[in-house]
N, C-alpha and C. Protein backbone atom coordinates (compact mmCIF):
# COMPACT_ATOMS: atom_id res chain seq x y z
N UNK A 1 107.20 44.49 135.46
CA UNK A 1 106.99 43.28 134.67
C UNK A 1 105.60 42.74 134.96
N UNK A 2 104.80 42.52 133.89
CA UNK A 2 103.63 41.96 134.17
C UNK A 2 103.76 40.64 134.53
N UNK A 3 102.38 40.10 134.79
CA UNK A 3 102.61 38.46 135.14
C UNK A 3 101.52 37.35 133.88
N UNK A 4 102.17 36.82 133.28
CA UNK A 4 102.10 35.76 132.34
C UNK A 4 100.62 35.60 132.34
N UNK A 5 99.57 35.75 132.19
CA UNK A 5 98.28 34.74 132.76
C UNK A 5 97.29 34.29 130.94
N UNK A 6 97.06 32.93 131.64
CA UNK A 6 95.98 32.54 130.33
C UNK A 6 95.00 33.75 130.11
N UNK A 7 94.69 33.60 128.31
CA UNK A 7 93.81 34.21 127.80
C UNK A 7 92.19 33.70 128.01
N UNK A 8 91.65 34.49 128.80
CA UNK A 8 90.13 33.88 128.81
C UNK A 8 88.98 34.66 127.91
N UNK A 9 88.71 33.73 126.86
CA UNK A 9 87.90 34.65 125.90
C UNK A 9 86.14 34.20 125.71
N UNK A 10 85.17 34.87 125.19
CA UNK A 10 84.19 34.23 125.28
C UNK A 10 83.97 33.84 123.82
N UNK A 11 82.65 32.92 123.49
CA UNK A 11 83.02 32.14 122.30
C UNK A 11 82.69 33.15 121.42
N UNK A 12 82.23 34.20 121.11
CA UNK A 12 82.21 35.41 120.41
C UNK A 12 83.78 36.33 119.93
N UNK A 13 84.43 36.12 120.89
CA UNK A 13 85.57 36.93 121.14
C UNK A 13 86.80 35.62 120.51
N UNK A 14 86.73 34.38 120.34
CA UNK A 14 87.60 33.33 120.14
C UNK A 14 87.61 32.99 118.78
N UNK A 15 85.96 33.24 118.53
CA UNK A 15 85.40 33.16 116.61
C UNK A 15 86.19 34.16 115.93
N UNK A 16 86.60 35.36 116.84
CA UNK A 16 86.71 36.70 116.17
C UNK A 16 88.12 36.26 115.90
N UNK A 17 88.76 35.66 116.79
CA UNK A 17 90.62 35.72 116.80
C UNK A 17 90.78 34.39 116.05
N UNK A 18 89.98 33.73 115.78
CA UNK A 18 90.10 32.15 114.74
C UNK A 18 89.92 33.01 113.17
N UNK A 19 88.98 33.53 113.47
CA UNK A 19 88.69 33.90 112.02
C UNK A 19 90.18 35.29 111.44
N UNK A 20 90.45 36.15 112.65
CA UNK A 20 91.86 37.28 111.99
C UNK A 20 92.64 35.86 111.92
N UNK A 21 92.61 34.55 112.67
CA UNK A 21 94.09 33.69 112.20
C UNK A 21 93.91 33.08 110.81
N UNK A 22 93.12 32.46 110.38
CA UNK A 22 92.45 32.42 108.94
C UNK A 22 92.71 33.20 107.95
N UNK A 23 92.51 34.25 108.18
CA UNK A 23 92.94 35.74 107.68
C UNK A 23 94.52 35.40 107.73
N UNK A 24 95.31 35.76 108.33
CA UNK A 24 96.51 35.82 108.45
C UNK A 24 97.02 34.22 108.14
N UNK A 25 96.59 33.35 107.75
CA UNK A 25 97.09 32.28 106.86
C UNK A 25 96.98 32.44 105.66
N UNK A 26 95.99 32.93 105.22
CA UNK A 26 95.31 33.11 103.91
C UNK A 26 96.68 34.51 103.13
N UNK A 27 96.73 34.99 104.23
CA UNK A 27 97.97 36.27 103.67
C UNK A 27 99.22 35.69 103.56
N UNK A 28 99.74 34.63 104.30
CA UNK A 28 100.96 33.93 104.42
C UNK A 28 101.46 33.74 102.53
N UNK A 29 100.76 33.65 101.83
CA UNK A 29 100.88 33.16 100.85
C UNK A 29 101.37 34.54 99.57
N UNK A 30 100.28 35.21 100.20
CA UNK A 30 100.47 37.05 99.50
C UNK A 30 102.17 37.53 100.03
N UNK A 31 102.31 37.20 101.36
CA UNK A 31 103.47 37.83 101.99
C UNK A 31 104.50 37.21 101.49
N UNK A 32 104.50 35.91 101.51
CA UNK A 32 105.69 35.23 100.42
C UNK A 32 105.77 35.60 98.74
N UNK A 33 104.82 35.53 97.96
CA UNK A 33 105.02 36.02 96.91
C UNK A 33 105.31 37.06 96.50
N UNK A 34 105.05 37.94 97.27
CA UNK A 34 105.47 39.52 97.36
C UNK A 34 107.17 39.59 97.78
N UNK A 35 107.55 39.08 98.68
CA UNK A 35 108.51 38.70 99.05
C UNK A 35 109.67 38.21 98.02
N UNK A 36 109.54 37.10 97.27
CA UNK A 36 109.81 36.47 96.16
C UNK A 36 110.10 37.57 95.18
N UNK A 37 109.04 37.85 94.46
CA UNK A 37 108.71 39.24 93.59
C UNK A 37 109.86 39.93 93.74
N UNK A 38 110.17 40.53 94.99
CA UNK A 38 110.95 41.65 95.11
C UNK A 38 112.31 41.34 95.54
N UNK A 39 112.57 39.68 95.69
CA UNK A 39 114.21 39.29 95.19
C UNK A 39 114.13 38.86 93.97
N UNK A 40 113.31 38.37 93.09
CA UNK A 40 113.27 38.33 91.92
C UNK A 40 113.98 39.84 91.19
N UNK A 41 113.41 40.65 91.47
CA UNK A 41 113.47 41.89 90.79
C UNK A 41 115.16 42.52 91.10
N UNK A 42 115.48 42.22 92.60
CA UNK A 42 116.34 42.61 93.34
C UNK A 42 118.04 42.10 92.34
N UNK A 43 117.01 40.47 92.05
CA UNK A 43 118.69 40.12 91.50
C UNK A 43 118.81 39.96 90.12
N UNK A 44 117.49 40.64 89.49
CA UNK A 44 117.64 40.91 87.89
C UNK A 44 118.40 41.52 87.30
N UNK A 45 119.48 41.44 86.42
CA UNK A 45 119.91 42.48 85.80
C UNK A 45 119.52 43.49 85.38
N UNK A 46 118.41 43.51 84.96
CA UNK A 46 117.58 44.57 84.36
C UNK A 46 117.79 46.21 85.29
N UNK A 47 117.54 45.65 86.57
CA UNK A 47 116.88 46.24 87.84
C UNK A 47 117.44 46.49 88.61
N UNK A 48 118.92 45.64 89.33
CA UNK A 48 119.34 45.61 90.47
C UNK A 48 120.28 46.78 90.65
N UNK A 49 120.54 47.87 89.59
CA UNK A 49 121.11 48.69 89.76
C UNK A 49 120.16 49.81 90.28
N UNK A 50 119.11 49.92 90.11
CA UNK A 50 118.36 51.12 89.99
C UNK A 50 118.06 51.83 91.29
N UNK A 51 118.33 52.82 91.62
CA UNK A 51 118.76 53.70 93.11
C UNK A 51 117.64 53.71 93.56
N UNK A 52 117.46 53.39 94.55
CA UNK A 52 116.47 52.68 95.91
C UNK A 52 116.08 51.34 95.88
N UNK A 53 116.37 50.48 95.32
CA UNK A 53 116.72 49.44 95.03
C UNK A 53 116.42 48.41 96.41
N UNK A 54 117.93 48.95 97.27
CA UNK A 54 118.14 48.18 98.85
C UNK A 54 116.99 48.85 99.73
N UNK A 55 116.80 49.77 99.79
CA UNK A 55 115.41 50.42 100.17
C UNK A 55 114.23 49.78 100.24
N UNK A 56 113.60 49.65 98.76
CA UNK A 56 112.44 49.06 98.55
C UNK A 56 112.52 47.57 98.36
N UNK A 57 113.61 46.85 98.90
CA UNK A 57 113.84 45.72 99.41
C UNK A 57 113.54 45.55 100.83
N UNK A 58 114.05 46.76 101.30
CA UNK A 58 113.86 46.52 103.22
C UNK A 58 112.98 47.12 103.48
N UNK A 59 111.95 47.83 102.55
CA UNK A 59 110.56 48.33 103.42
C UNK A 59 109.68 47.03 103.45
N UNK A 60 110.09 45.99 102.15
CA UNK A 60 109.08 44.94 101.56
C UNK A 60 109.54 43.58 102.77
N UNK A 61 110.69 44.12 103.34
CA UNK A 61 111.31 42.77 104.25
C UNK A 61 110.59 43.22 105.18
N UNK A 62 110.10 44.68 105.70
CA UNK A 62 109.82 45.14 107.39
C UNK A 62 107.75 44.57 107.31
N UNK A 63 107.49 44.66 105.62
CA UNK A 63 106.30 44.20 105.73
C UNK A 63 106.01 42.45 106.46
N UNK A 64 106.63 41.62 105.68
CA UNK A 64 106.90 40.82 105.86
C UNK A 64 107.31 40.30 107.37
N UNK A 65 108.35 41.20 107.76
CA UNK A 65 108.44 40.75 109.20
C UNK A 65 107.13 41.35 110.46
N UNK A 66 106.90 42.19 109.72
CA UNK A 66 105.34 42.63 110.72
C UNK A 66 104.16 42.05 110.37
N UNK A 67 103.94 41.17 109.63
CA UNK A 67 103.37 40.15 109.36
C UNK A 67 103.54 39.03 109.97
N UNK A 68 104.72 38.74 110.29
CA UNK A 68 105.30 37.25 110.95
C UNK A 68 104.99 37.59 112.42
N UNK A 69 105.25 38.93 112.87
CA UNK A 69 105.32 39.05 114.40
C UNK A 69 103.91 39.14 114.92
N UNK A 70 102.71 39.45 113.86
CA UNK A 70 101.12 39.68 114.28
C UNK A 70 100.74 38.01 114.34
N UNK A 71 101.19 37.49 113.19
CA UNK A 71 101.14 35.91 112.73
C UNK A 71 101.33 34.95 114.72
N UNK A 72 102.38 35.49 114.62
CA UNK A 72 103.33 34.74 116.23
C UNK A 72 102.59 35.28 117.58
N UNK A 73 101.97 36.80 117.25
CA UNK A 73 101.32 36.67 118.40
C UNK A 73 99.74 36.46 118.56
N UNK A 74 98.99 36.30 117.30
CA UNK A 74 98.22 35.73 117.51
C UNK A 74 98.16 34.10 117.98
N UNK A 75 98.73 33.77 117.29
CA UNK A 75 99.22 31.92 117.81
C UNK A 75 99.08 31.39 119.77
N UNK A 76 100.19 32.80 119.95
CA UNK A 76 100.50 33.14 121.65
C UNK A 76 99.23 33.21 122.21
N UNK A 77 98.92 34.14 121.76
CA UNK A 77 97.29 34.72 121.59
C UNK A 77 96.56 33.24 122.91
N UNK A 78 96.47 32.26 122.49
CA UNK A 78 95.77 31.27 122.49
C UNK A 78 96.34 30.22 123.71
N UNK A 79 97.61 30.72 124.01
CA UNK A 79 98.51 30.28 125.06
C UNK A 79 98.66 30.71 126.25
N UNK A 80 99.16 30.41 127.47
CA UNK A 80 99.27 31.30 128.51
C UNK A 80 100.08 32.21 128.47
N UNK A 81 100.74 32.51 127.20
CA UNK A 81 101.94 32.90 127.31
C UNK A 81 101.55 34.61 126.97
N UNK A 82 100.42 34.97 126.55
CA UNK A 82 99.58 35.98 126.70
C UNK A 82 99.60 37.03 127.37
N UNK A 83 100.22 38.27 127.64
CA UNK A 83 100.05 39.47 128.43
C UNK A 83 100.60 40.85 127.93
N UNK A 84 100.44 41.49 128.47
CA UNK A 84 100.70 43.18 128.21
C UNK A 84 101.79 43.30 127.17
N UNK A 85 103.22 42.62 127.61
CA UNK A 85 104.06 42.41 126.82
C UNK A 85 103.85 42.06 125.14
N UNK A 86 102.89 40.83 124.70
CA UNK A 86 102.55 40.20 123.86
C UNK A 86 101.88 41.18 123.30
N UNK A 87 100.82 42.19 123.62
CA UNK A 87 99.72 42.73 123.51
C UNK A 87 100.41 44.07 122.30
N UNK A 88 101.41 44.58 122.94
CA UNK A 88 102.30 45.69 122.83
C UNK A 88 103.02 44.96 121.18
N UNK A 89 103.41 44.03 121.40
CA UNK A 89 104.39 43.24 120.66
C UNK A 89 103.16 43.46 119.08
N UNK A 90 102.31 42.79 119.59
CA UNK A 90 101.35 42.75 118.57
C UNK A 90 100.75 43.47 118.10
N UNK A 91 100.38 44.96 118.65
CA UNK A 91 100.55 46.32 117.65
C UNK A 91 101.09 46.97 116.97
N UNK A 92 102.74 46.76 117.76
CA UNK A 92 103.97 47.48 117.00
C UNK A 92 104.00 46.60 115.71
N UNK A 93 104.16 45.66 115.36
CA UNK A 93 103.70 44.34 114.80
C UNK A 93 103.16 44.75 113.66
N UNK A 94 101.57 44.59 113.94
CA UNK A 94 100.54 45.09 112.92
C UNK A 94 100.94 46.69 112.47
N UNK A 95 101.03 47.75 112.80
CA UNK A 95 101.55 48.79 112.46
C UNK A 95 102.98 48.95 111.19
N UNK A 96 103.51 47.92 111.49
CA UNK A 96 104.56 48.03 110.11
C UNK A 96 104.06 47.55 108.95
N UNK A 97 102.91 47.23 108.35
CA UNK A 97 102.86 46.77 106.98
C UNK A 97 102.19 47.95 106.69
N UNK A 98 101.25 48.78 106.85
CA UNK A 98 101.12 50.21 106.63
C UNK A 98 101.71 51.24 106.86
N UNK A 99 102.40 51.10 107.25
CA UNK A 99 103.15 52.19 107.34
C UNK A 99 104.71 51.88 106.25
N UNK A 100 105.40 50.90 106.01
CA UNK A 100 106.19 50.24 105.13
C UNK A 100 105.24 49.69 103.96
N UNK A 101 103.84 49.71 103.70
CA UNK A 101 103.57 49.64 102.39
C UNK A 101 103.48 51.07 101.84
N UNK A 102 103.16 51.95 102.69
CA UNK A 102 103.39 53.32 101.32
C UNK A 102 104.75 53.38 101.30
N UNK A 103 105.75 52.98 101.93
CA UNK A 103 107.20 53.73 101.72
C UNK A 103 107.73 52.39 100.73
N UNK A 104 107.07 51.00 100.67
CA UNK A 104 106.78 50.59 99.38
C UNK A 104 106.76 51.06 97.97
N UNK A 105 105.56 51.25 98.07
CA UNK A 105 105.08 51.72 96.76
C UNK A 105 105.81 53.02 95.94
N UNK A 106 106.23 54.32 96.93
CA UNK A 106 106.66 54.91 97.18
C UNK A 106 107.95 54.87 96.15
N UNK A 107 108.66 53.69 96.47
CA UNK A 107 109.64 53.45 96.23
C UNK A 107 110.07 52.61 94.90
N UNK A 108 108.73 51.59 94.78
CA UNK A 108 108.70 50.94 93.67
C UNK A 108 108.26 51.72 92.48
N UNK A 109 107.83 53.15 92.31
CA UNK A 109 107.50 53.68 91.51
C UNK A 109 108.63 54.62 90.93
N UNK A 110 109.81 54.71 91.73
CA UNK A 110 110.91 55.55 91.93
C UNK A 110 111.67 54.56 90.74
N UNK A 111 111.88 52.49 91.76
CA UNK A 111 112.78 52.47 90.70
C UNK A 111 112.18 52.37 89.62
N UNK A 112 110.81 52.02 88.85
CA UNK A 112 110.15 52.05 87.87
C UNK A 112 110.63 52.87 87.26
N UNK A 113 110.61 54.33 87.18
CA UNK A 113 110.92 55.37 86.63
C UNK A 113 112.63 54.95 85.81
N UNK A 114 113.07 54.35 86.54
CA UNK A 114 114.37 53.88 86.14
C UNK A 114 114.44 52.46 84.72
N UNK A 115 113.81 51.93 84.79
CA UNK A 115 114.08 50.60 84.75
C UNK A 115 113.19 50.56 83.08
N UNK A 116 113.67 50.16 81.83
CA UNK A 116 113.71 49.77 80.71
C UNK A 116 113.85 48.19 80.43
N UNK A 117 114.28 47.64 80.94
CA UNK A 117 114.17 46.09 80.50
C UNK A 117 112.97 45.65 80.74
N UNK A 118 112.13 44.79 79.70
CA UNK A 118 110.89 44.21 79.34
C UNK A 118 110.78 42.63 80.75
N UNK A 119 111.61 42.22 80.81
CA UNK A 119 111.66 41.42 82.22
C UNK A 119 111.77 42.24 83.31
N UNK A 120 112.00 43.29 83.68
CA UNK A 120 111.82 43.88 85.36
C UNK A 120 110.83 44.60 84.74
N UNK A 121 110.22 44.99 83.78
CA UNK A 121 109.18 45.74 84.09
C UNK A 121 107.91 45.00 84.46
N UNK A 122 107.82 43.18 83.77
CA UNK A 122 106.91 42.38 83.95
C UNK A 122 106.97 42.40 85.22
N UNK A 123 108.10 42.12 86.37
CA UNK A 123 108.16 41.78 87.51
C UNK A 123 107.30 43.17 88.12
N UNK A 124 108.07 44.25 87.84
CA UNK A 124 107.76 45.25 88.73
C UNK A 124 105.81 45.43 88.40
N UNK A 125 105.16 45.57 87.29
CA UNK A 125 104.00 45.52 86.77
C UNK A 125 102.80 44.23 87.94
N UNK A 126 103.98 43.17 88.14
CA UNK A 126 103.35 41.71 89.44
C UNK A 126 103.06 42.66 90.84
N UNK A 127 104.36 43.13 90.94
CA UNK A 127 103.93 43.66 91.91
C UNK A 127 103.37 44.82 92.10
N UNK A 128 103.18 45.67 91.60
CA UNK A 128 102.13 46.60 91.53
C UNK A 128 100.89 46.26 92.09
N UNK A 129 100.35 45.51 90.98
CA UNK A 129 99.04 44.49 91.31
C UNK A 129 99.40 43.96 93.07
N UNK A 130 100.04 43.56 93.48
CA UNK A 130 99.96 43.27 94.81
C UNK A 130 100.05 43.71 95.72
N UNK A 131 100.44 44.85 95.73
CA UNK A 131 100.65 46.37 96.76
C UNK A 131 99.99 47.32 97.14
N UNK A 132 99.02 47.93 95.05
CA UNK A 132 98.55 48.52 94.97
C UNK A 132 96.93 48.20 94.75
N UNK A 133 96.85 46.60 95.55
CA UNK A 133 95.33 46.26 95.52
C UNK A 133 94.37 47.27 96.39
């Protein structure tokens, strides 16, 4: 078990982690609408049948939650609460929105292939644009 200790950064190194938190507020907003998007789509009639469906619901939830956990440890980041543990936390973290955005897309193109109604295709067409920026 490591031992807890404050983060000591220099003002170069503090600009750098203010400015990724900036960053990662500024996404808070992308990660919810994307989010939205894809229960929108989830509980459309149009759509909610279409096979991978629960899939490309839970790759878009694992984005989302590896977003929240980079979000939480940068915050920590700034606290004593800071160490090896946190450090670890916060890679595995950052590592799920790439790796769960191709199995995304992946997937949203699957149910596409499926899906004929002029309302899930608007939805699915939103998110495209937001995945495939």
């Amino acid at each position: 078990m490591s031992v807890i200790r404050p983060l000591k950064l220099t003002v170069e190194e503090r600009q750098r982690l203010m400015s990724w938190w900036s960053t990662m507020e500024e996404a808070k907003l992308v990660v919810q609408r994307l989010c939205s998007l894809v229960s929108e789509l989830r509980l459309n009639p149009e759509s909610s049948y279409a096979d991978g469906m629960i899939l490309f619901y839970r790759a878009v939830s694992e984005i989302s939650y590896g977003y929240a956990g980079v979000r939480g440890g940068v915050r920590r980041a700034l606290t004593t609460e800071y160490g090896d543990e946190l450090r670890l936390n916060m890679v595995m973290c950052q590592s799920f929105a790439p790796k769960f955005s191709v199995d995304a897309k992946i997937l949203l193109e699957r149910i596409a292939k499926q899906i004929t109604g002029q309302n899930a295709l608007f939805i699915i067409e939103q998110i495209r644009k937001m995945i495939f920026c």
